[in-house]
Protein backbone atom coordinates (compact mmCIF):
# COMPACT_ATOMS: atom_id res chain seq x y z
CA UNK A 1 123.69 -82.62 81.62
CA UNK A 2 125.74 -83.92 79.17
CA UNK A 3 122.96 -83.08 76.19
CA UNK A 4 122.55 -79.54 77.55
CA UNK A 5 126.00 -78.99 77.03
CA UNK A 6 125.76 -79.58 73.57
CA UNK A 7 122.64 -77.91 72.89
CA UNK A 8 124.26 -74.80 74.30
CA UNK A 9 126.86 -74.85 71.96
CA UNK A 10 124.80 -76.07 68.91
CA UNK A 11 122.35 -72.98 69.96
CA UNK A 12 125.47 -70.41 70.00
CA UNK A 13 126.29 -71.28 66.24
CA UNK A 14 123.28 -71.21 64.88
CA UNK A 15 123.20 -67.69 66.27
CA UNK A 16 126.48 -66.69 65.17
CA UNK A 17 125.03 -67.76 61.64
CA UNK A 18 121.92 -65.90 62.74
CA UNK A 19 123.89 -62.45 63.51
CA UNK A 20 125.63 -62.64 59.56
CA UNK A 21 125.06 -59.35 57.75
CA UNK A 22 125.61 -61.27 54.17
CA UNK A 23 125.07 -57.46 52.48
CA UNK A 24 128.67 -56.89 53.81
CA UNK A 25 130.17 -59.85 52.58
CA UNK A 26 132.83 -59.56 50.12
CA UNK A 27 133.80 -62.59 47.91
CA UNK A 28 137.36 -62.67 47.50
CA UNK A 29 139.32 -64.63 44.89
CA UNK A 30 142.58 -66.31 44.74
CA UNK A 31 144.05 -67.65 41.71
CA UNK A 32 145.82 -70.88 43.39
CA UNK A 33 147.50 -71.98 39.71
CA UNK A 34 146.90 -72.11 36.21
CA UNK A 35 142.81 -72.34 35.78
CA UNK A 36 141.82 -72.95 39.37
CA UNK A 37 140.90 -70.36 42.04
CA UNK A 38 139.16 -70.14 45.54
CA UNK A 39 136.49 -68.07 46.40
CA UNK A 40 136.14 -66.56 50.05
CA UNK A 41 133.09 -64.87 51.55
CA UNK A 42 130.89 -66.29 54.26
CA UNK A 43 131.03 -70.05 55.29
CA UNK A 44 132.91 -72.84 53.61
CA UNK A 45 135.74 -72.22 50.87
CA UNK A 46 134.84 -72.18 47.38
CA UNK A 47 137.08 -74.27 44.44
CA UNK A 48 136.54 -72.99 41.18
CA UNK A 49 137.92 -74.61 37.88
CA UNK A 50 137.68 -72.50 34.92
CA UNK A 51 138.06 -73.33 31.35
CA UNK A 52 137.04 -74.28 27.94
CA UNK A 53 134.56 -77.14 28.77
CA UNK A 54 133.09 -74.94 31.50
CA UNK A 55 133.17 -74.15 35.30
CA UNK A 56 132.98 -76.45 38.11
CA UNK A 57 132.52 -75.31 41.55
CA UNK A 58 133.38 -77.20 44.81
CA UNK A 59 130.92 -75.72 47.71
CA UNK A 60 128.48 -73.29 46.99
CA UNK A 61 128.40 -71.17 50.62
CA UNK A 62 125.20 -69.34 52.20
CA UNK A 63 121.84 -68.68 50.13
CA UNK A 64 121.95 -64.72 50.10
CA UNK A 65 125.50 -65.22 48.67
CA UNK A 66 124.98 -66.57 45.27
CA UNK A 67 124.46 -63.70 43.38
CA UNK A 68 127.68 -62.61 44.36
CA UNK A 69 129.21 -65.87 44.06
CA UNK A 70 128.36 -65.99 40.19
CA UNK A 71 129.27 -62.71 40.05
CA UNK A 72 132.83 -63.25 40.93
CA UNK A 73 132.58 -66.55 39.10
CA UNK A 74 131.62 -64.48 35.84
CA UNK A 75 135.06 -62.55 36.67
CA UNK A 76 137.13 -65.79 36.23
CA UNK A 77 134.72 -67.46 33.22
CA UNK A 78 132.42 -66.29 30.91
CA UNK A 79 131.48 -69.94 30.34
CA UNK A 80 128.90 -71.46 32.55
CA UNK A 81 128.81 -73.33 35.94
CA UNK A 82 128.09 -77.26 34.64
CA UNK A 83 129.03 -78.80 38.28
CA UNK A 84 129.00 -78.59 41.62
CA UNK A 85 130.01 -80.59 44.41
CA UNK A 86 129.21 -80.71 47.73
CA UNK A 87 131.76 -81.68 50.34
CA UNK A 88 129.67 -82.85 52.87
CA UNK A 89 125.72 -81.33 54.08
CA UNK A 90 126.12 -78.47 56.21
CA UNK A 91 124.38 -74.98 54.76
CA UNK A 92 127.40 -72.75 54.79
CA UNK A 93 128.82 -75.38 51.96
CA UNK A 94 125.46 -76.56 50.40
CA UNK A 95 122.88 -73.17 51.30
CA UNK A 96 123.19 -71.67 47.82
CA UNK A 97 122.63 -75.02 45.98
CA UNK A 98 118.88 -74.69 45.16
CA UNK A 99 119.83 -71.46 43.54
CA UNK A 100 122.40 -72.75 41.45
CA UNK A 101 120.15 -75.65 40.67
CA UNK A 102 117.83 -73.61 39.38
CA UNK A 103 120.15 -72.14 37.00
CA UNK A 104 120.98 -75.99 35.26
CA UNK A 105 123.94 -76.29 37.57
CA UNK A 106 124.31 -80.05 37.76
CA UNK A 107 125.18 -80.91 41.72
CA UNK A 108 126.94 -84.08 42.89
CA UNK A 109 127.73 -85.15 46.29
CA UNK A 110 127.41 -88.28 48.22
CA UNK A 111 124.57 -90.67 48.68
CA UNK A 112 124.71 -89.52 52.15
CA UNK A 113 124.58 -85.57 51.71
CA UNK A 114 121.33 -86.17 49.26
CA UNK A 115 119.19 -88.09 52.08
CA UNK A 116 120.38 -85.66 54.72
CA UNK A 117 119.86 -82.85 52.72
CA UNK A 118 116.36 -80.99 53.64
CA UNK A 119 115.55 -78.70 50.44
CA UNK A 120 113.61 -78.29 47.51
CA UNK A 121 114.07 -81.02 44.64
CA UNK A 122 116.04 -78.09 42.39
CA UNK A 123 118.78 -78.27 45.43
CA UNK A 124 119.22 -82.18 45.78
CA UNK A 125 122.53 -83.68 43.88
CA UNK A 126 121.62 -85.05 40.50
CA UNK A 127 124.13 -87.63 40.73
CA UNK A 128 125.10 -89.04 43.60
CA UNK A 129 128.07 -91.75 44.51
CA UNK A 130 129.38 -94.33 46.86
CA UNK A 131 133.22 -95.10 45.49
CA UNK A 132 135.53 -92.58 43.87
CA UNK A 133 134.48 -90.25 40.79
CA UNK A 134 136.33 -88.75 38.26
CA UNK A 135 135.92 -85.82 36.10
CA UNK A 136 137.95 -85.02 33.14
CA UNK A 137 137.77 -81.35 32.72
CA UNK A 138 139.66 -78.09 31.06
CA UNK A 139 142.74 -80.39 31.02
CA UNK A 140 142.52 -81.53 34.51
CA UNK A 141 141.27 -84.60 36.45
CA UNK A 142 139.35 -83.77 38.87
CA UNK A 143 139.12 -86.98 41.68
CA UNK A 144 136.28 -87.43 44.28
CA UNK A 145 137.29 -89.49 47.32
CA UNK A 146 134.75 -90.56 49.48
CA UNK A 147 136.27 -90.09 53.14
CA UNK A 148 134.14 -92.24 55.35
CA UNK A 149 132.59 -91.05 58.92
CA UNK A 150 134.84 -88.21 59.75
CA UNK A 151 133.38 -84.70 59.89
CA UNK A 152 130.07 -86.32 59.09
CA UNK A 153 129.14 -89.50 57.05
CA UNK A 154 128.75 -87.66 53.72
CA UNK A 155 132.69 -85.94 53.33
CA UNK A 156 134.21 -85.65 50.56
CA UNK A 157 137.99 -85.07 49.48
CA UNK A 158 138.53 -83.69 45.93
CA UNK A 159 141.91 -83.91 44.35
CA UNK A 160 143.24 -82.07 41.49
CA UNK A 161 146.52 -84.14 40.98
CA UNK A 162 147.61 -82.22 37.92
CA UNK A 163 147.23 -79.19 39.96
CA UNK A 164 148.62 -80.51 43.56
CA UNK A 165 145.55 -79.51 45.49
CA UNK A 166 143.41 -80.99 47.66
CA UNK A 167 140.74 -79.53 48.93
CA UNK A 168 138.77 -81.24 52.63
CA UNK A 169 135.85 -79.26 53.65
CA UNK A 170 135.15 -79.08 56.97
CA UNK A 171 136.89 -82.55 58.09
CA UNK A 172 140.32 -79.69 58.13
CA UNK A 173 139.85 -77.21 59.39
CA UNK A 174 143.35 -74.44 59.69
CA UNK A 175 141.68 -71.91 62.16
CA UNK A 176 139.29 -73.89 64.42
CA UNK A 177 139.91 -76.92 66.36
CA UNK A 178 138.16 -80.02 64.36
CA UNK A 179 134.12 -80.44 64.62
CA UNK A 180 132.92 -84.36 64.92
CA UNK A 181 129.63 -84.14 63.79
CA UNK A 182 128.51 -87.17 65.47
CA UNK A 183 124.50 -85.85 64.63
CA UNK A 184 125.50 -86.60 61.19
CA UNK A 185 127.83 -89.48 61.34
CA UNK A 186 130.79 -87.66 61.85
CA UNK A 187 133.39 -89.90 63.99
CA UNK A 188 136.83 -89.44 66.21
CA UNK A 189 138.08 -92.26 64.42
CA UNK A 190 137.05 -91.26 60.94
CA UNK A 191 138.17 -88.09 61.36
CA UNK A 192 141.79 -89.23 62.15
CA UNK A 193 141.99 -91.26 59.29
CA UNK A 194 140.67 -89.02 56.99
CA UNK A 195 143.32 -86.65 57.92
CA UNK A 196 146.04 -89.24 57.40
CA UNK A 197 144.78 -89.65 54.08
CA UNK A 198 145.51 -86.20 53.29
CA UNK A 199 149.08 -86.67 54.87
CA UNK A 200 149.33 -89.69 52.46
CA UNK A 201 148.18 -88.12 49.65
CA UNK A 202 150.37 -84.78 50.17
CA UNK A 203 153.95 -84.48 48.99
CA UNK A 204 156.04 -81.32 50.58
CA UNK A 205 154.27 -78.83 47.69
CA UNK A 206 150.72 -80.05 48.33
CA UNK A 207 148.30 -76.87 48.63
CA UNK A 208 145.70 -78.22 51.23
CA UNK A 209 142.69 -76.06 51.08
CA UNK A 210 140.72 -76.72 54.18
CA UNK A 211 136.82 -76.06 54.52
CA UNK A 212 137.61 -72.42 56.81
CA UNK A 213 141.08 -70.84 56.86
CA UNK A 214 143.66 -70.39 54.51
CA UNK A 215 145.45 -72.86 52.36
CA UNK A 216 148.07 -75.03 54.10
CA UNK A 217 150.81 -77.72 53.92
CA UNK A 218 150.94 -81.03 55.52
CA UNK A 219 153.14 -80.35 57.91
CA UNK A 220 149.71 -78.50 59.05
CA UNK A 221 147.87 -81.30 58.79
CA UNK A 222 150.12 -83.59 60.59
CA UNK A 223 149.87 -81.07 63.66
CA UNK A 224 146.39 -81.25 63.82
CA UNK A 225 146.38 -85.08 63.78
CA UNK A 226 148.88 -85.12 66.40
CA UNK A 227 146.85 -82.50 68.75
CA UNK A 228 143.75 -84.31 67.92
CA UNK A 229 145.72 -88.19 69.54
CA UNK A 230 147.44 -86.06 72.77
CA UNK A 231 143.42 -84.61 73.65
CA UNK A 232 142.30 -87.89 73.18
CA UNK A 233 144.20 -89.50 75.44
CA UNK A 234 144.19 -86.28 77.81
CA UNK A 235 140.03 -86.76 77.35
CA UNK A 236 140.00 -90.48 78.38
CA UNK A 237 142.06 -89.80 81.01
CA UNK A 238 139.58 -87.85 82.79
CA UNK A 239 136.97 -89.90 81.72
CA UNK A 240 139.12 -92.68 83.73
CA UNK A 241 138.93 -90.38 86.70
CA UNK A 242 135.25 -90.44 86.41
CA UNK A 243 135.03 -86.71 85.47
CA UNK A 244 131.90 -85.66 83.84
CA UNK A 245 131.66 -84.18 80.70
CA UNK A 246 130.70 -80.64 82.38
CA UNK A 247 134.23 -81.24 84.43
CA UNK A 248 135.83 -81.90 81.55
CA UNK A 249 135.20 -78.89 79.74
CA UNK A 250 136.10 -76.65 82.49
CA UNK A 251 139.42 -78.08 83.29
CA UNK A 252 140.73 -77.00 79.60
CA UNK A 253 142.57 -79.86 78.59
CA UNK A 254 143.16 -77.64 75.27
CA UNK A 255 144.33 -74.60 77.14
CA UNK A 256 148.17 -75.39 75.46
CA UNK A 257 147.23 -75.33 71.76
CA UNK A 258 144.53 -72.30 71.99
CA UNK A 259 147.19 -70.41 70.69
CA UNK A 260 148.42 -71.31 67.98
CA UNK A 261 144.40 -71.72 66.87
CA UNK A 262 143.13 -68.29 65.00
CA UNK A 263 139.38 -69.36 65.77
CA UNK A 264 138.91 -70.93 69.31
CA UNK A 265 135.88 -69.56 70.58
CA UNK A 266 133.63 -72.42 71.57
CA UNK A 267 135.31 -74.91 69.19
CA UNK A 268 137.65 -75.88 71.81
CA UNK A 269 135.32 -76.55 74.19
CA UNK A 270 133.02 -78.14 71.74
CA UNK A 271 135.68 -80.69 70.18
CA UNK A 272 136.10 -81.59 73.93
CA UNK A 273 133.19 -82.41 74.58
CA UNK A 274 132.68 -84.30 71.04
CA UNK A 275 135.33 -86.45 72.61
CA UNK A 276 134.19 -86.88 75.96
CA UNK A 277 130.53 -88.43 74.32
CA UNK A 278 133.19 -90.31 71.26
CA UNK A 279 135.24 -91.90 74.51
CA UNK A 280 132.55 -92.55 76.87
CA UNK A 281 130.58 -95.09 74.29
């Protein structure tokens, strides 16, 4: 019972994805300081750094959406995309990469997100990593952190220090309760620490750009930490009792945070249920 469960919810996003009119979509930008914006439209946020030495992109969204990705990177920068890099595997961060590989865009991600990845060779990472990377670019370094097993075994948390900004994908999320990947490596454990590095790494100024929602603080982050240690001990709890996972779910051990979370739909219930199978190993 405990698979169907998750292949229910795994089958309701991929129709949710299905159901996206991307002709609709509107990219919208943010200038977040000096030569560094975000770019909003459908799926994961977009980083942008713009300059003399070129543009480098962090996430590259949905397929359909690159032509008016480039279009409102064109807005920012004449000067073209060099880099991209890829937070982690999942399409709505890494769908548009085979198009942006075919335009010489030079894409970088984890060793992890390159043998998970299923696309054409012009949409694999060029160079891939296993310790931190550093760019030094338009006056800016730009740090990748390898963040190991959280949201999936492939995350990745870039840092613009002269900037203040981090940005998480998907292993923060600020309007959806987290997702544990655990199909691609993501762990309950991981996840927490990867979130106290953020914390660590944050002073009160920090802008935390998470993977959905709008930018945050880490007095954010710290919240979310702390919700995700009270359902985990809530979760085991009920494990204890010898609940099933199906019991689990129903009783809404979440039902005191869902409002203070924009986006609950079914990630409630599936983060539950992420930590029922996390717990019950």
């Amino acid at each position: 019972m405990k698979q169907i469960v998750m292949l229910v919810l795994a089958a309701a996003a991929a129709c949710a994805q299905g159901q996206i009119d991307f002709s609709k979509v509107e990219i919208k930008t943010t200038k977040v300081g000096n030569n560094f914006y975000t770019l909003e439209g459908s799926g994961g946020m977009i980083g942008v750094l713009a300059g003399p030495d070129g543009v480098l992109m962090v996430d590259a969204q949905y397929a359909p959406l690159t032509q008016k990705i480039v279009a409102a990177v064109r807005q920012i920068s004449t000067l073209p995309i060099r880099f991209l890099i890829n937070t982690h595997v999942h399409p709505d961060h890494t769908g548009g990469d085979e198009n942006l590989g075919k335009m010489g865009v030079t894409i970088i991600a984890r060793d992890e997100v390159r043998a998970r990845l299923k696309v054409p060779p012009a949409g694999l990472p060029l160079i891939t990593y296993e310790g931190s990377l550093t760019f030094h670019m338009n006056g800016e370094e730009v740090d990748l952190i390898p963040v190991l097993r959280a949201h999936t075994d492939g995350d990745t948390l870039v840092h613009f220090p002269g900037l203040d900004v981090l940005m998480t994908g998907d292993f923060y999320r600020s309007v959806q309760y987290p997702n544990i990947d655990r199909a691609n490596g993501g762990t309950l454990n991981g996840l927490v620490d990867a979130l106290g590095v953020v914390i660590g790494m944050s002073g009160p100024n920090t802008k935390i750009i998470p993977g959905h929602g709008p930018t945050v603080d880490r007095t954010a982050v710290m919240a979310q930490r702390d919700m995700i240690l009270v359902m985990k001990d809530r979760v085991a709890e009920l494990i204890a009792q010898g609940k099933s996972v199906e019991e689990v779910v129903a009783s809404k051990p979440t039902a005191d945070y869902d409002a203070h979370v924009q986006e609950v739909a079914t990630t409630g219930d599936r983060f539950v249920g992420q930590l029922y199978a996390e717990l019950k190993k």
